[in-house]
Protein backbone atom coordinates (compact mmCIF):
# COMPACT_ATOMS: atom_id res chain seq x y z
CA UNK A 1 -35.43 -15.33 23.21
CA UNK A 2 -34.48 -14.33 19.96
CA UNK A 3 -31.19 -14.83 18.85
CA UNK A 4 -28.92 -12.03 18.17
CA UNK A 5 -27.37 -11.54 15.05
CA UNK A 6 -23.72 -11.76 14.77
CA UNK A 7 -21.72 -8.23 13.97
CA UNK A 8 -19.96 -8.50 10.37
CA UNK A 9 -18.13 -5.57 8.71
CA UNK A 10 -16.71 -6.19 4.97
CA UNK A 11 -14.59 -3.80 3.08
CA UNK A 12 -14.04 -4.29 -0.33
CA UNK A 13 -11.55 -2.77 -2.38
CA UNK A 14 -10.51 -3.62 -5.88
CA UNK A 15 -11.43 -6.99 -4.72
CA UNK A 16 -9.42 -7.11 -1.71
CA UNK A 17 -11.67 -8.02 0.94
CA UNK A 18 -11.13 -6.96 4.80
CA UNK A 19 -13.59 -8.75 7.11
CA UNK A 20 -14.16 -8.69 11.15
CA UNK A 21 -16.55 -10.75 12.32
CA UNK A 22 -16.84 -10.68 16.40
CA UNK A 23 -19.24 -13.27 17.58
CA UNK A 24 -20.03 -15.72 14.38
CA UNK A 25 -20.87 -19.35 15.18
CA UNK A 26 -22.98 -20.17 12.03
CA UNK A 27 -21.26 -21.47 9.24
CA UNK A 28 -21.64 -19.38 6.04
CA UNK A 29 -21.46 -21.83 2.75
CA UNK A 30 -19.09 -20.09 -0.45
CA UNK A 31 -19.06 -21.08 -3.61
CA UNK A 32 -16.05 -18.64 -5.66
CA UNK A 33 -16.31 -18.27 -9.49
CA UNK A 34 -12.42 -16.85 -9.17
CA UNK A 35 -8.97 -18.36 -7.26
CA UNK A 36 -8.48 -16.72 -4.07
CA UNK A 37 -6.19 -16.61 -0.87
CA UNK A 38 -8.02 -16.25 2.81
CA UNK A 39 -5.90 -14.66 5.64
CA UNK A 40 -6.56 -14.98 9.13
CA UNK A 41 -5.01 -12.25 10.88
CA UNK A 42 -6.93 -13.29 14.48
CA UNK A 43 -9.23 -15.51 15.36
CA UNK A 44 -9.56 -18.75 13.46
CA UNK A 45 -11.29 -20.42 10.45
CA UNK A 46 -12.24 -24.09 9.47
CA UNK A 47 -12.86 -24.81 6.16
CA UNK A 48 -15.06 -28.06 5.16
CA UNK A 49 -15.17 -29.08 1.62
CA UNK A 50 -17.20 -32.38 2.08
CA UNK A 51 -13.65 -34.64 1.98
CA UNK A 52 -11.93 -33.08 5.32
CA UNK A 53 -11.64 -30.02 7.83
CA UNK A 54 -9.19 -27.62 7.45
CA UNK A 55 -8.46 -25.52 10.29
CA UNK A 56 -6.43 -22.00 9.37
CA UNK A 57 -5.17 -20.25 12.58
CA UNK A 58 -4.08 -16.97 13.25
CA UNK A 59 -1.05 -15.63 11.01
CA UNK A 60 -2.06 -18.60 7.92
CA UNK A 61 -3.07 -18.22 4.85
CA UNK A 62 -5.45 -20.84 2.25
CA UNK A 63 -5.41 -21.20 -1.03
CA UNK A 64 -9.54 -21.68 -2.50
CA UNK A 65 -9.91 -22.91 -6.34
CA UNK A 66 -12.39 -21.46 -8.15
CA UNK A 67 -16.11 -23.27 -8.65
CA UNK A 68 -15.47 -25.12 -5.03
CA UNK A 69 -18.02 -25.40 -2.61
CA UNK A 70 -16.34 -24.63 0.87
CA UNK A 71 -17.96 -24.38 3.85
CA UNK A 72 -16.50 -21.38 6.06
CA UNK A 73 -16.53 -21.31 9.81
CA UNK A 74 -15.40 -17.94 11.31
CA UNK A 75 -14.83 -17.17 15.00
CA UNK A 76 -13.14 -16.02 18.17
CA UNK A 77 -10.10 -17.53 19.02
CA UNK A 78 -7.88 -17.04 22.24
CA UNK A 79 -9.64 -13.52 22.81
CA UNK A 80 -9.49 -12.75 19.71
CA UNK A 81 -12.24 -11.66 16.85
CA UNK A 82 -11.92 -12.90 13.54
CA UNK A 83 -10.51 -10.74 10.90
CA UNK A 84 -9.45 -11.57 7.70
CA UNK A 85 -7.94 -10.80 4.27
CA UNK A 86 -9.37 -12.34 1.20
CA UNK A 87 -7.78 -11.63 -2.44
CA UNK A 88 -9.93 -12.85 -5.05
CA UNK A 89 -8.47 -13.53 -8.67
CA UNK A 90 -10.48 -12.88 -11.36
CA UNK A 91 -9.79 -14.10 -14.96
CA UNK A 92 -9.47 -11.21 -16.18
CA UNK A 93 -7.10 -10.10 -13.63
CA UNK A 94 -4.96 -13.36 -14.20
CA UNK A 95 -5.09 -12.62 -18.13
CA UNK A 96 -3.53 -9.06 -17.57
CA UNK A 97 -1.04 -10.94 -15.43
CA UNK A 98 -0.51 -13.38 -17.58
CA UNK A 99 0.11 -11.59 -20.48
CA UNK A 100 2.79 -9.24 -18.35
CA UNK A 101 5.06 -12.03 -17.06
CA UNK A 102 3.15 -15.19 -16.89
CA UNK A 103 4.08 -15.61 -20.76
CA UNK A 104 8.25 -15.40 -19.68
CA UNK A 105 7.88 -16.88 -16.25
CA UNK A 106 5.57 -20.56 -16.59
CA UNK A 107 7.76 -23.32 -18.67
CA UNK A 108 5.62 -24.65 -21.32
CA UNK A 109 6.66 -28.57 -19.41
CA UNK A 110 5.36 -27.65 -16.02
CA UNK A 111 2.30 -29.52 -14.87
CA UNK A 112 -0.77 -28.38 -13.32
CA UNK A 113 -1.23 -28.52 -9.50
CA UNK A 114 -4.42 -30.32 -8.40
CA UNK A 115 -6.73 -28.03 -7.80
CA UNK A 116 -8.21 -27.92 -4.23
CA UNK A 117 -8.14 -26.30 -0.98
CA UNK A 118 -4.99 -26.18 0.64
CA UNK A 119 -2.99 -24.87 3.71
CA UNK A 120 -0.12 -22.41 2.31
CA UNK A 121 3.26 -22.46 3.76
CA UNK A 122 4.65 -19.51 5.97
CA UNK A 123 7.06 -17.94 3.45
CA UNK A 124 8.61 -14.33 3.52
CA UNK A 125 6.47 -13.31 0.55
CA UNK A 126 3.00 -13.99 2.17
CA UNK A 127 4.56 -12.48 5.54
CA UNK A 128 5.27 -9.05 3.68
CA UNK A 129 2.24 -9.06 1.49
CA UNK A 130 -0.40 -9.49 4.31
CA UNK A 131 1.74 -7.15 6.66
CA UNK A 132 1.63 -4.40 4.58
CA UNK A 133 -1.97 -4.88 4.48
CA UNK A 134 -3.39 -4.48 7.73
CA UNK A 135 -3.40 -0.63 8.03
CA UNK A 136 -6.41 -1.13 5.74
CA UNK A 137 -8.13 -3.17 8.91
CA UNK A 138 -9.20 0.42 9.85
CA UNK A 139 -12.06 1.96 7.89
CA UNK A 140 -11.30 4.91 7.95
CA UNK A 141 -7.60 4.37 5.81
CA UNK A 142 -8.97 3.58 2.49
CA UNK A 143 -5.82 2.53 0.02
CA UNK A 144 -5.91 3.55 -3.57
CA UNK A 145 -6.72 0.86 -6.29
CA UNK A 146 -3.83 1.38 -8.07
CA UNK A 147 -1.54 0.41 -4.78
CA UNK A 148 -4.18 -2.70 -4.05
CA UNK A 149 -3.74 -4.39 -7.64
CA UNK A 150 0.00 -4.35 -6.71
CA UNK A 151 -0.88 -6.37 -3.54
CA UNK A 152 -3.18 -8.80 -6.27
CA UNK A 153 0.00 -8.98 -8.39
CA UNK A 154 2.17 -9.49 -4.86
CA UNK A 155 -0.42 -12.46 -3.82
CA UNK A 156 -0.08 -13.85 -7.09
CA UNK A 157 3.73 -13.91 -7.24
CA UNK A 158 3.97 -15.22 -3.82
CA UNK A 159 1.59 -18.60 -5.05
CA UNK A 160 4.23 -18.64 -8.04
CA UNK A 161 7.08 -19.08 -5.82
CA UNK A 162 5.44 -21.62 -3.66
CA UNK A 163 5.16 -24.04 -6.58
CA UNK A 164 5.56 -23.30 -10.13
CA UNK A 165 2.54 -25.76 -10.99
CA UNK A 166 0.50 -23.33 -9.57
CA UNK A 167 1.41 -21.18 -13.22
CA UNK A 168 -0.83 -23.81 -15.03
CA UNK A 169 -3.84 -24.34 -12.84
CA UNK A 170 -3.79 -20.23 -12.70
CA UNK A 171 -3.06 -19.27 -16.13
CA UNK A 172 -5.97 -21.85 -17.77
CA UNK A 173 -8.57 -19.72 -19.90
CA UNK A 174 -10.00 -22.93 -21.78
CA UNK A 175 -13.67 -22.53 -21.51
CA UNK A 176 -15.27 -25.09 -19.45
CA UNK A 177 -17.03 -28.49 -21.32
CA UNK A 178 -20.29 -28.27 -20.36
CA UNK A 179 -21.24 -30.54 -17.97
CA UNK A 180 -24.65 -32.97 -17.15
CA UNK A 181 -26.99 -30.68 -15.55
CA UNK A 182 -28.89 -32.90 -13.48
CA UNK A 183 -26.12 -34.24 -12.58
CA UNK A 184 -24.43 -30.79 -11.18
CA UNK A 185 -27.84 -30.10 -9.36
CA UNK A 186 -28.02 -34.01 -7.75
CA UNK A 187 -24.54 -33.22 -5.82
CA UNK A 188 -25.48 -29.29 -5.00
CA UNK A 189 -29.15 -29.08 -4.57
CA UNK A 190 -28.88 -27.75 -1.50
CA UNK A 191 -26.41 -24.81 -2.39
CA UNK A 192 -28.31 -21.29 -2.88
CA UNK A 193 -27.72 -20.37 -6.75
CA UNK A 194 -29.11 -17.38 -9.18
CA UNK A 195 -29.62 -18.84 -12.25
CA UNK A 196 -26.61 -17.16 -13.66
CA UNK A 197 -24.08 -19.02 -11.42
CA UNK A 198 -26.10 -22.33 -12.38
CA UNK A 199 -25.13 -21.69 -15.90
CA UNK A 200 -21.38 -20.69 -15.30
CA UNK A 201 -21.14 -23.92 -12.91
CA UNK A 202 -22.65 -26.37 -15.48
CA UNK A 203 -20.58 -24.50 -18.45
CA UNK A 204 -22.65 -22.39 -20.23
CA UNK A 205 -23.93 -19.31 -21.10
CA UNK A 206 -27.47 -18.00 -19.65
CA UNK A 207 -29.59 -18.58 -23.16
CA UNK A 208 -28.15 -22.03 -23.52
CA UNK A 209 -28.34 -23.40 -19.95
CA UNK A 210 -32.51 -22.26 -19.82
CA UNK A 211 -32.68 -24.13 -23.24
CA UNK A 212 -30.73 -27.27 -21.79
CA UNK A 213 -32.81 -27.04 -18.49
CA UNK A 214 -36.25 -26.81 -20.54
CA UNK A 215 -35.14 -30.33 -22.14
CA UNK A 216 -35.14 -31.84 -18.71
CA UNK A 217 -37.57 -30.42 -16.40
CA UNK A 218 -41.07 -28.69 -16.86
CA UNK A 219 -39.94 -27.26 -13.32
CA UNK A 220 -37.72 -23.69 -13.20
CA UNK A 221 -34.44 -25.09 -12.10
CA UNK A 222 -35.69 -22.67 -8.35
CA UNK A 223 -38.59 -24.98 -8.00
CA UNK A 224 -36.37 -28.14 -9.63
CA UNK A 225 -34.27 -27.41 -6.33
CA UNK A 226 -36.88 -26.80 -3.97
CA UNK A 227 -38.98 -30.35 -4.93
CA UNK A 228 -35.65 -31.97 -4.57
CA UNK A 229 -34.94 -30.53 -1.05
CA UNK A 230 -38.11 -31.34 -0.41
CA UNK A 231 -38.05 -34.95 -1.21
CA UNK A 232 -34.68 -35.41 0.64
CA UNK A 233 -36.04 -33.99 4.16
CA UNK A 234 -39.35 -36.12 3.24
CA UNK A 235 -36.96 -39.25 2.98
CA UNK A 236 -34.77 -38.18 6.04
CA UNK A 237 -37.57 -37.57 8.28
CA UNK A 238 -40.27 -40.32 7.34
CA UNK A 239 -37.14 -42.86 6.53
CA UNK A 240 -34.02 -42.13 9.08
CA UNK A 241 -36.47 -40.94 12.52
CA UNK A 242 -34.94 -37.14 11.63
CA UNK A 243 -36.64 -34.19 13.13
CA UNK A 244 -37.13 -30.91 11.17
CA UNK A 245 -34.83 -28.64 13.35
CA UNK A 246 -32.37 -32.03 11.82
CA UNK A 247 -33.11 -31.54 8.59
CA UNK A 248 -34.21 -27.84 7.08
CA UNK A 249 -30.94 -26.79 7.51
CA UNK A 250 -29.16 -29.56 6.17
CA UNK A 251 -30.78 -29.61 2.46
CA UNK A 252 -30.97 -25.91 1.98
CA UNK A 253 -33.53 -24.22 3.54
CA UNK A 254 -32.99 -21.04 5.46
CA UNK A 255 -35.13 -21.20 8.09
CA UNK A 256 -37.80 -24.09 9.67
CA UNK A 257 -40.66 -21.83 8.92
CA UNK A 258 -39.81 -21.79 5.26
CA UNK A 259 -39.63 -25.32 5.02
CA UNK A 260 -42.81 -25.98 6.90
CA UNK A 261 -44.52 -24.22 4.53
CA UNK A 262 -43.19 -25.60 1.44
CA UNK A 263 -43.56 -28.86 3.08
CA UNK A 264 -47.04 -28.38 3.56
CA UNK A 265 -47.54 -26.91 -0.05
CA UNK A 266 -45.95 -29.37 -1.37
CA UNK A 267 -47.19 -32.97 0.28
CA UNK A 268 -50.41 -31.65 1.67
CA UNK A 269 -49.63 -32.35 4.94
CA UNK A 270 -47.30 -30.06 7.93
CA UNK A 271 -43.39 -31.65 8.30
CA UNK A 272 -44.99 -32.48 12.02
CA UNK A 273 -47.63 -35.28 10.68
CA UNK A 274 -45.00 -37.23 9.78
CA UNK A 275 -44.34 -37.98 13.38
CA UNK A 276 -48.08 -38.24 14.32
């Protein structure tokens, strides 16, 4: 029997995101180029970032750095369906900001909060801002983008007041060093990329991260990443006893018939022989 797919409905506006999603089980992996708070208005979500599991329930709000990996798991909880809020900050959104009060309002002394994914407190701020929100839950009330960029400037404010240090980590514009490729790829090759996020995660621009990548590999970095799925399901299968309903999944395939076939493409032989 095939298996249905889950209902999703995503609004967007002035990146604001609203999001139901009514039967979800399968977890959806994120990686966000910008800051951003999550909202869970019902339901639930659980967060994995490879160190620990962080469950948000009903009424809390996260915090998500930018260039993290994060796992999302959204669902029904107590009845519910899952529907969320999602504010993303872009940089150039936090440079506007910046230059209207983050100038006056972030002492030159303060240090930088650690950047990861955390659990907000329940303040009055967050309360208000998400409250006034969740007329927009209905698709058929569309705000104005002048009154949701208030609501940015409102999330923003509210992190502000929850810890000053959060001023630093925010208001950082330094370009990124570049960092080792291979490296970057070794820890993430089984992360779905375009080849423009693989140059904004390893710190450079398009031109210069296909000329760095040439120096390294004969391979397109899509086929780099595809040989080295490959050769960790070959290794997990032939090695550890794993089976490929185990495995496909786990290093970045979408779907078993996809991987058989590269499988087979690649080693000459169907992910089944291996068990022969």
């Amino acid at each position: 029997m095939r298996r249905q797919e889950p209902m999703k409905l995503l609004f967007n506006y002035n990146d604001v995101f609203f999001s139901f999603i009514y039967d979800d089980e399968e977890p959806c992996a994120h990686r966000s180029r910008d800051y951003a708070l999550n909202y869970v208005r019902s339901g639930e979500m659980v967060l994995d970032n490879g160190r620990e599991r962080i469950r948000v329930g009903k009424g809390e709000c996260v915090f998500i750095p930018r260039d993290h990996h994060v796992t999302f798991h959204k669902r029904p909880c107590d009845g519910e369906r899952y529907c969320g809020i999602f504010l993303s900050f872009t940089r150039a959104f936090l440079r506007r900001m910046y230059a209207l009060f983050g100038q006056r309002d972030v002492a030159p002394a303060t240090p930088k909060l650690e950047a990861r994914v955390m659990k907000l407190p329940a303040t009055a701020e967050l309360a208000s801002l998400f409250g006034s929100m969740t007329p927009y839950f209905d698709p058929e009330v569309k705000p104005r983008g002048d009154f949701m960029q208030l609501k940015m400037q409102e999330g923003l404010l509210a992190l502000l007041h929850i810890d000053e240090r959060f001023g630093p980590l925010l208001f950082d514009f330094n370009q990124p060093w570049k960092i080792d490729i291979l490296e970057f790829l070794e820890e993430n090759y089984m992360c779905e990329f375009t080849m423009e996020e693989l140059a904004h995660y390893t710190g450079r621009s398009l031109a210069t991260f296909k000329r760095d990548f040439r120096k390294i590999s004969d391979l397109t970095p899509g086929k780099w990443l595809v040989r080295r799925r490959l050769e960790e399901a070959y290794a997990r299968m032939k090695e550890g006893g794993c089976k490929v309903v185990d495995v496909y999944a786990e290093v970045g395939f979408k779907n078993a018939s996809h991987f058989s076939t590269a499988f087979k493409r690649h080693y000459g032989v169907s992910p089944s022989a291996l068990f022969a």
